[in-house]
N, C-alpha and C. Protein backbone atom coordinates (compact mmCIF):
# COMPACT_ATOMS: atom_id res chain seq x y z
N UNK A 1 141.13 63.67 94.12
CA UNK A 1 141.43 62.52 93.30
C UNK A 1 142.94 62.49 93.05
N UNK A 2 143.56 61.30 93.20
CA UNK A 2 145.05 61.00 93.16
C UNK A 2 145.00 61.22 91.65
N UNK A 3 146.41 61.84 91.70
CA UNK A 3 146.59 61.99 89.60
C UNK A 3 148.68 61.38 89.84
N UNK A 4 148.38 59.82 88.62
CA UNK A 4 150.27 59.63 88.30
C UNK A 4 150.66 60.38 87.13
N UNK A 5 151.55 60.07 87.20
CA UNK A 5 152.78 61.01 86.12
C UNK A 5 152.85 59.56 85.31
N UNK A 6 151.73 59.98 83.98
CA UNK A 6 152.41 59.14 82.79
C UNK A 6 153.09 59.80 81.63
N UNK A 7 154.11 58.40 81.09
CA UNK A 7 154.88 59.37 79.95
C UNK A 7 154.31 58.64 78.91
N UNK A 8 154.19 59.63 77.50
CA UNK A 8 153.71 59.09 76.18
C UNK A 8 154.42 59.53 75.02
N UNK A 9 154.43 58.16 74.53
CA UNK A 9 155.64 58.34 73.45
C UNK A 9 154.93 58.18 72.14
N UNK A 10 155.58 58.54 70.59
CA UNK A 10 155.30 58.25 69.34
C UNK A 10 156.27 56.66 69.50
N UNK A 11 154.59 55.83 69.25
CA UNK A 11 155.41 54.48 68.69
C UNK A 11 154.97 54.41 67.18
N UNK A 12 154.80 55.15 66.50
CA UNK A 12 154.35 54.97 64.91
C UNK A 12 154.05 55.56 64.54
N UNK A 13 153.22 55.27 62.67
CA UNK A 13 153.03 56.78 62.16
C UNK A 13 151.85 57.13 63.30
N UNK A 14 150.50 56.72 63.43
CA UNK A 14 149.81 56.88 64.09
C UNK A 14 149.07 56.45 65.64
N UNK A 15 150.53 55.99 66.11
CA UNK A 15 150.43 54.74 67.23
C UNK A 15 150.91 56.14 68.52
N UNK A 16 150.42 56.17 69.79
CA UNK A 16 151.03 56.78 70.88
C UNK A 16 150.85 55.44 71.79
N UNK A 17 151.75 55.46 72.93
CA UNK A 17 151.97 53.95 73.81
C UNK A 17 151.90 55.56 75.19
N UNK A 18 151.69 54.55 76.16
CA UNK A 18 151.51 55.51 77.64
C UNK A 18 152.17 54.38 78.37
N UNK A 19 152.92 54.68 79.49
CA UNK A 19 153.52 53.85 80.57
C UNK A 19 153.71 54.79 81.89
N UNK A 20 153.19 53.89 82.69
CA UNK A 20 153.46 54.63 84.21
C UNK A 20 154.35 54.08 85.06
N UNK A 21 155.45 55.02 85.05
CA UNK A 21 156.36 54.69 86.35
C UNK A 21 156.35 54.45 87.75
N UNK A 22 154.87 54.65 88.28
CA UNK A 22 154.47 53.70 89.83
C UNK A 22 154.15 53.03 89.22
N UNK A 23 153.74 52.47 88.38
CA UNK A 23 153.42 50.58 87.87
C UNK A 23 153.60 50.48 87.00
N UNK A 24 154.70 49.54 86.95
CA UNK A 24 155.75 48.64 86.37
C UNK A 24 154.42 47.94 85.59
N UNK A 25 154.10 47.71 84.21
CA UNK A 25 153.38 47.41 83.47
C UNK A 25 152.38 47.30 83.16
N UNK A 26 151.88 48.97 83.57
CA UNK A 26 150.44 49.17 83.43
C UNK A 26 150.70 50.12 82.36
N UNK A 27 150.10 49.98 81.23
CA UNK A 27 150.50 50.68 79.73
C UNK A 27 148.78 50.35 79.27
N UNK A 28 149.26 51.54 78.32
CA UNK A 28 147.71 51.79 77.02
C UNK A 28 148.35 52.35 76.38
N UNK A 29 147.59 52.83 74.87
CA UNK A 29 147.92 52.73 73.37
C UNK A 29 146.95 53.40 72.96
N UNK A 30 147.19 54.42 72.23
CA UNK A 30 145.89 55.09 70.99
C UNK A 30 146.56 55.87 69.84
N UNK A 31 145.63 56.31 69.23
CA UNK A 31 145.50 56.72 67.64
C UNK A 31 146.65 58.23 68.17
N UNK A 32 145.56 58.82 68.71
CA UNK A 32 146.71 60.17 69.20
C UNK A 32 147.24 60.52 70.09
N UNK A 33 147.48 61.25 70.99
CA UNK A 33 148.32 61.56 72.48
C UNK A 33 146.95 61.56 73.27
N UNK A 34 145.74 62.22 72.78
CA UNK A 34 144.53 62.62 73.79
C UNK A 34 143.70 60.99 73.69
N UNK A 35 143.84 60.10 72.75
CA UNK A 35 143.16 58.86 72.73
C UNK A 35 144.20 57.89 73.49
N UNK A 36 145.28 58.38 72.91
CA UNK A 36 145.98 57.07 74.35
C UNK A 36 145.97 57.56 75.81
N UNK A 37 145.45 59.06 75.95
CA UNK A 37 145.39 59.54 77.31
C UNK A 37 144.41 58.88 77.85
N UNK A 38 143.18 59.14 77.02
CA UNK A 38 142.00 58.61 77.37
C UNK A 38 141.93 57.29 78.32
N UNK A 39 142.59 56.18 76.60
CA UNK A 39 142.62 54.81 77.55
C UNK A 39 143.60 54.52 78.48
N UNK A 40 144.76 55.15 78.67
CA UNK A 40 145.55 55.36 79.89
C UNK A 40 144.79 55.27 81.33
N UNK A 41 144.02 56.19 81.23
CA UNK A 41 143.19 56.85 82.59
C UNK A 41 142.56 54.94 82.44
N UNK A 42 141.50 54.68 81.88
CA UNK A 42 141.06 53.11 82.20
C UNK A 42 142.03 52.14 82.36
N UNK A 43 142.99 51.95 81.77
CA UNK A 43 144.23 51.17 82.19
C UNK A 43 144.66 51.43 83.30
N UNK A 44 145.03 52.93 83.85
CA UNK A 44 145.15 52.97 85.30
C UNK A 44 143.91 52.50 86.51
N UNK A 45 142.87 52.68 85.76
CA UNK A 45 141.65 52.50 87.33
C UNK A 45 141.82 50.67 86.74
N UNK A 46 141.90 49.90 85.99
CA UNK A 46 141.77 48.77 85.76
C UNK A 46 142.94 48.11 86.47
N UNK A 47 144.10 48.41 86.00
CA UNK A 47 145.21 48.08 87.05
C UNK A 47 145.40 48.23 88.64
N UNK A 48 144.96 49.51 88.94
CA UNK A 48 145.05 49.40 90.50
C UNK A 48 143.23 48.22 90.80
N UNK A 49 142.56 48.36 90.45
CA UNK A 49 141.02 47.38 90.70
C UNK A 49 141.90 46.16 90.94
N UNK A 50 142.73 45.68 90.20
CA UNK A 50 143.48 44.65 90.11
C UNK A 50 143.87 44.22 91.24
N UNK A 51 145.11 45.62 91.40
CA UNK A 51 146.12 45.34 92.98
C UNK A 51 145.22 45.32 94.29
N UNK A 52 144.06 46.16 93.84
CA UNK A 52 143.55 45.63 95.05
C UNK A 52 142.61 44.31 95.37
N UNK A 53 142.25 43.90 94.66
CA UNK A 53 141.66 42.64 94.38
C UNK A 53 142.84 41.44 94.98
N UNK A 54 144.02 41.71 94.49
CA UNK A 54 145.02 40.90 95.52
C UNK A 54 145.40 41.38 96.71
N UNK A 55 144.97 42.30 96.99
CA UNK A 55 145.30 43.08 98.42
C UNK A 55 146.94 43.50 98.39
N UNK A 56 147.03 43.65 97.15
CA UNK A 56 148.09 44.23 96.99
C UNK A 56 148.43 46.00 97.30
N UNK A 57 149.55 47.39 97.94
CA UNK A 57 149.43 48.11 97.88
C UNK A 57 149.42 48.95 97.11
N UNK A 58 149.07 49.87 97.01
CA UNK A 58 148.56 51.13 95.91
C UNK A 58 149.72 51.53 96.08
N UNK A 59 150.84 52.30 95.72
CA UNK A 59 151.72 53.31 95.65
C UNK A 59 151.00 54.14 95.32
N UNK A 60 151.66 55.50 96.31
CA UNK A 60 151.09 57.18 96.79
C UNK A 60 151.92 57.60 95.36
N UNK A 61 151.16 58.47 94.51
CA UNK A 61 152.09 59.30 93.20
C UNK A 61 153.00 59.71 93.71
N UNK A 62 154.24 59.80 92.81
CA UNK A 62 155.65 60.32 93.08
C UNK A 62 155.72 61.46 92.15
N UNK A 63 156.20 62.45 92.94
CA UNK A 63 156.00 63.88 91.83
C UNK A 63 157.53 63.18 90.84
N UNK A 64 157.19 64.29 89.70
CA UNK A 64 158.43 63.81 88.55
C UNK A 64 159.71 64.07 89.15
N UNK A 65 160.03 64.72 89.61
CA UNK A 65 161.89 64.74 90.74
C UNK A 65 161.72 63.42 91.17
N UNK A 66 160.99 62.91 91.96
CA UNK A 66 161.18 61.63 92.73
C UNK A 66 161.44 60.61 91.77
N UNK A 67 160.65 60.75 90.68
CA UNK A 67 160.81 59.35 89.64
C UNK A 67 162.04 59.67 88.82
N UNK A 68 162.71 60.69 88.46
CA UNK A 68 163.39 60.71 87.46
C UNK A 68 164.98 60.43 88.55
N UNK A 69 164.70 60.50 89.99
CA UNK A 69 165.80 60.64 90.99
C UNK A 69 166.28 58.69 90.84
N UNK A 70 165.07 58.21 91.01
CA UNK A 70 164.91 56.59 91.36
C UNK A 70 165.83 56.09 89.78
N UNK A 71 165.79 56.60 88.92
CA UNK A 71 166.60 56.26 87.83
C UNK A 71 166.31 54.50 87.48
N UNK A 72 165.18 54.63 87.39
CA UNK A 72 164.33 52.99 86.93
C UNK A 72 164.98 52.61 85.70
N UNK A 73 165.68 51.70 85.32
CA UNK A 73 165.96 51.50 84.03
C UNK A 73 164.64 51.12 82.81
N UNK A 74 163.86 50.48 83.38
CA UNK A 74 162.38 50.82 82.46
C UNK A 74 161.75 51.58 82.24
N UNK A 75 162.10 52.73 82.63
CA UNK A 75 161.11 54.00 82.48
C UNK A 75 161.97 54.62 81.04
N UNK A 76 161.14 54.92 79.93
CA UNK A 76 161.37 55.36 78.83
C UNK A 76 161.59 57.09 79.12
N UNK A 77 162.59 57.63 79.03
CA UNK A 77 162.58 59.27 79.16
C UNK A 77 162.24 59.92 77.64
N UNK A 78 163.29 59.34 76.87
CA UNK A 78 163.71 59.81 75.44
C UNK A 78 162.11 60.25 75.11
N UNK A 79 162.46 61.35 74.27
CA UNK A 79 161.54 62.22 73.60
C UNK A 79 159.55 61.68 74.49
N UNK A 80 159.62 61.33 75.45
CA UNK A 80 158.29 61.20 76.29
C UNK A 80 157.73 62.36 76.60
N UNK A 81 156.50 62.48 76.60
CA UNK A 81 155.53 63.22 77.07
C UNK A 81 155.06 63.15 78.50
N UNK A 82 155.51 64.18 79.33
CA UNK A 82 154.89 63.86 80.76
C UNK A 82 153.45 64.07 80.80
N UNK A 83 152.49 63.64 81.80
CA UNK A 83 150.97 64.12 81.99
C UNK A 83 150.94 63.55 83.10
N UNK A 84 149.55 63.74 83.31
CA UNK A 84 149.08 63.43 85.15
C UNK A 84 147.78 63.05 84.72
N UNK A 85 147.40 61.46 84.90
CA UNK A 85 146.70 61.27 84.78
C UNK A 85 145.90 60.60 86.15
N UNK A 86 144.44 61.31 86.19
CA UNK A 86 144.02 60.80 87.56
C UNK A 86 143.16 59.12 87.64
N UNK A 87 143.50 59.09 89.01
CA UNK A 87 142.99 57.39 89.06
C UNK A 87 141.86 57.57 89.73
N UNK A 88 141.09 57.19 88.69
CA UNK A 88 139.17 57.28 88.58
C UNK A 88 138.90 55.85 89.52
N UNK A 89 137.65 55.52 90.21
CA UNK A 89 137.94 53.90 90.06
C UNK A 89 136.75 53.61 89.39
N UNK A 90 137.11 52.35 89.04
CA UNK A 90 137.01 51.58 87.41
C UNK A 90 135.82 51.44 87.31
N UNK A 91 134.85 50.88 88.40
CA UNK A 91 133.38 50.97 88.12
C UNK A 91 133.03 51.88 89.56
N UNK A 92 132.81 53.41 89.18
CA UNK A 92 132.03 54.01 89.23
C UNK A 92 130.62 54.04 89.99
N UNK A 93 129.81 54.06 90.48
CA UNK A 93 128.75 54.25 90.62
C UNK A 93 128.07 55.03 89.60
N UNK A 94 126.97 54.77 88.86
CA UNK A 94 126.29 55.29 87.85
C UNK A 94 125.20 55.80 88.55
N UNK A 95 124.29 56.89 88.09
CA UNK A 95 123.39 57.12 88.50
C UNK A 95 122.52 58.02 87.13
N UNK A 96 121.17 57.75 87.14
CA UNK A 96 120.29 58.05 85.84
C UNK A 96 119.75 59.69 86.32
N UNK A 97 119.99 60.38 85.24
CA UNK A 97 119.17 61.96 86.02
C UNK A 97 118.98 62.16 84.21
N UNK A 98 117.66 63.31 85.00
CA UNK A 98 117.27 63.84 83.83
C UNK A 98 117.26 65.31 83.79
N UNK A 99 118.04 65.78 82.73
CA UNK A 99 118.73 67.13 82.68
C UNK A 99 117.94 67.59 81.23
N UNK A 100 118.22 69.01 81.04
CA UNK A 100 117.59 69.77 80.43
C UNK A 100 119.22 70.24 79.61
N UNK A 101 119.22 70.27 77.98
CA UNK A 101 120.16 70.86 77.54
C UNK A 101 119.82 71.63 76.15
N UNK A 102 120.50 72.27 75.87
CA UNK A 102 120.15 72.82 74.34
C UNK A 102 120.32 71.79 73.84
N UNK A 103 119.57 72.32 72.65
CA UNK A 103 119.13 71.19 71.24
C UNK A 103 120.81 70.92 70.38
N UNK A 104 120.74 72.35 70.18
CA UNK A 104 122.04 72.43 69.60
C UNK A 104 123.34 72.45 70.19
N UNK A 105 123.35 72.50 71.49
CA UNK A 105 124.28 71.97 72.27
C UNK A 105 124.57 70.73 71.98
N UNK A 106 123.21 69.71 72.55
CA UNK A 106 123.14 68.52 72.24
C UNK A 106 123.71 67.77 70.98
N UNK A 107 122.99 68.43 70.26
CA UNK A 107 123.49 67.71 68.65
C UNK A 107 125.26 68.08 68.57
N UNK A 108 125.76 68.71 68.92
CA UNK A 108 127.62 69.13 68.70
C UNK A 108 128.00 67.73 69.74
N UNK A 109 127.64 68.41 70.66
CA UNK A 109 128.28 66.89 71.88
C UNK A 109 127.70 65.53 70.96
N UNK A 110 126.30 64.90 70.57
CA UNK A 110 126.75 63.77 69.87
C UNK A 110 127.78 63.78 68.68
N UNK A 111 127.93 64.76 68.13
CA UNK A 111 128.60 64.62 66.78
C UNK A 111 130.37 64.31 67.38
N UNK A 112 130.65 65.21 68.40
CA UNK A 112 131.87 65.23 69.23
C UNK A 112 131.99 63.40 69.67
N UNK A 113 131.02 63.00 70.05
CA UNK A 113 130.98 61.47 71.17
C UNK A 113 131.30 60.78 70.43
N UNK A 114 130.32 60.63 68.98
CA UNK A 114 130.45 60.19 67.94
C UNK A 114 131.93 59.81 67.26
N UNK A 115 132.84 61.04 67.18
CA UNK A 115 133.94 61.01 66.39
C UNK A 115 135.39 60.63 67.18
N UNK A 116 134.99 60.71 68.54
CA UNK A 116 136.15 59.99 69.77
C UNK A 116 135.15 58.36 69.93
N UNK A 117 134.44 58.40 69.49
CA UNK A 117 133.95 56.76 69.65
C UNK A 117 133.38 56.24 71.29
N UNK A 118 132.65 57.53 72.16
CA UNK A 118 132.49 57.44 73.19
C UNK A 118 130.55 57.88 72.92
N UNK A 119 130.05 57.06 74.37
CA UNK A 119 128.46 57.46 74.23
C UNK A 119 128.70 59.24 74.94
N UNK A 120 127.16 59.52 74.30
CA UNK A 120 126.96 60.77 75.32
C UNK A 120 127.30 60.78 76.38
N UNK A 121 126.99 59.68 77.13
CA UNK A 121 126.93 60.32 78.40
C UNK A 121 128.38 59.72 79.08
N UNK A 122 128.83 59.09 78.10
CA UNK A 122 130.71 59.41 78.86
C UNK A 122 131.26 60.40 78.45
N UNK A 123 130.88 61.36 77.37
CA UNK A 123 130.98 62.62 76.73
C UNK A 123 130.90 63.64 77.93
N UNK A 124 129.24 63.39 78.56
CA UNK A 124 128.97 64.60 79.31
C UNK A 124 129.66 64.37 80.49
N UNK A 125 129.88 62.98 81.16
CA UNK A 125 130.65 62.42 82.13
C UNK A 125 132.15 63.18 82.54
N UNK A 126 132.65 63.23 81.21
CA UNK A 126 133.92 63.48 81.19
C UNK A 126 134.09 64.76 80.93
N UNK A 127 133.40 65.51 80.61
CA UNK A 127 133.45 66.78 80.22
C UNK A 127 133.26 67.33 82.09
N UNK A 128 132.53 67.14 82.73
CA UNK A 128 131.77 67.48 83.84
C UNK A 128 133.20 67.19 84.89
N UNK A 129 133.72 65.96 84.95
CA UNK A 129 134.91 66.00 85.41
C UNK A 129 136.17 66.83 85.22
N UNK A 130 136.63 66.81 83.63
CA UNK A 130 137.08 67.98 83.25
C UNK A 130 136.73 69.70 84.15
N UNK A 131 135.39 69.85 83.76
CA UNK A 131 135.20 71.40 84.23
C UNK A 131 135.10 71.37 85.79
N UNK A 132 135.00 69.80 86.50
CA UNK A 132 134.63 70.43 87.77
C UNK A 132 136.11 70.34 88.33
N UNK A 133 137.14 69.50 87.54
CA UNK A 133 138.24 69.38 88.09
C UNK A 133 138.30 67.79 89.36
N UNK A 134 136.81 67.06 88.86
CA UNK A 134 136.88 66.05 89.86
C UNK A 134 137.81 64.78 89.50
């Protein structure tokens, strides 16, 4: 899975903004650094769904030397947060399975889904990506 180099900045008391330097105005916004990461990652698979929908090209990630070399005058450096966020695409293929988990496993992961404002099963979704590294 392709992963870009986004930077994230404090825009407020409780505001983080994300912007990616292969695309020129593909940005997201959240409460903390890991919630604007979050919607980052959908802003990125939503934006490229986009470019390609116009048959427009994807730009290949540029490691951080390459972008900071190109000296973009829109790219925000000051006090930014680098990350690598990977480009998922946007709708997925879903598929229904039925799994076996602890009880009390279970009940922490809803309480967890619950308090990031995500269902279970983008909980277990994302967790599963996380550990498999997909």
């Amino acid at each position: 899975m392709q992963r870009y180099i986004a930077l994230v900045h404090k825009s407020g008391k409780n505001q983080y903004g994300v912007m990616f330097p292969d695309f020129a105005g593909c940005v997201a916004a959240g409460s903390s650094p890991d919630d604007a990461l979050d919607n980052a990652r959908e802003a990125l698979a939503f934006h490229v769904e986009g470019m390609r929908q116009d048959k427009e090209k994807i730009p290949a990630p540029r490691s951080l030397g390459d972008i900071r070399a190109a000296k973009q005058d829109w790219v925000e450096w000051k006090d930014g947060i680098v990350a690598y966020v990977p480009l998922a695409p946007a709708h997925a293929q879903q598929e229904r399975v039925n799994v076996m988990i602890d009880k009390q496993l279970l009940r922490v992961a809803d309480k967890r889904a619950k308090s990031i404002h995500q269902s279970r099963s983008a909980l277990i979704n994302n967790a599963l990506e996380s550990y498999l590294g997909a």
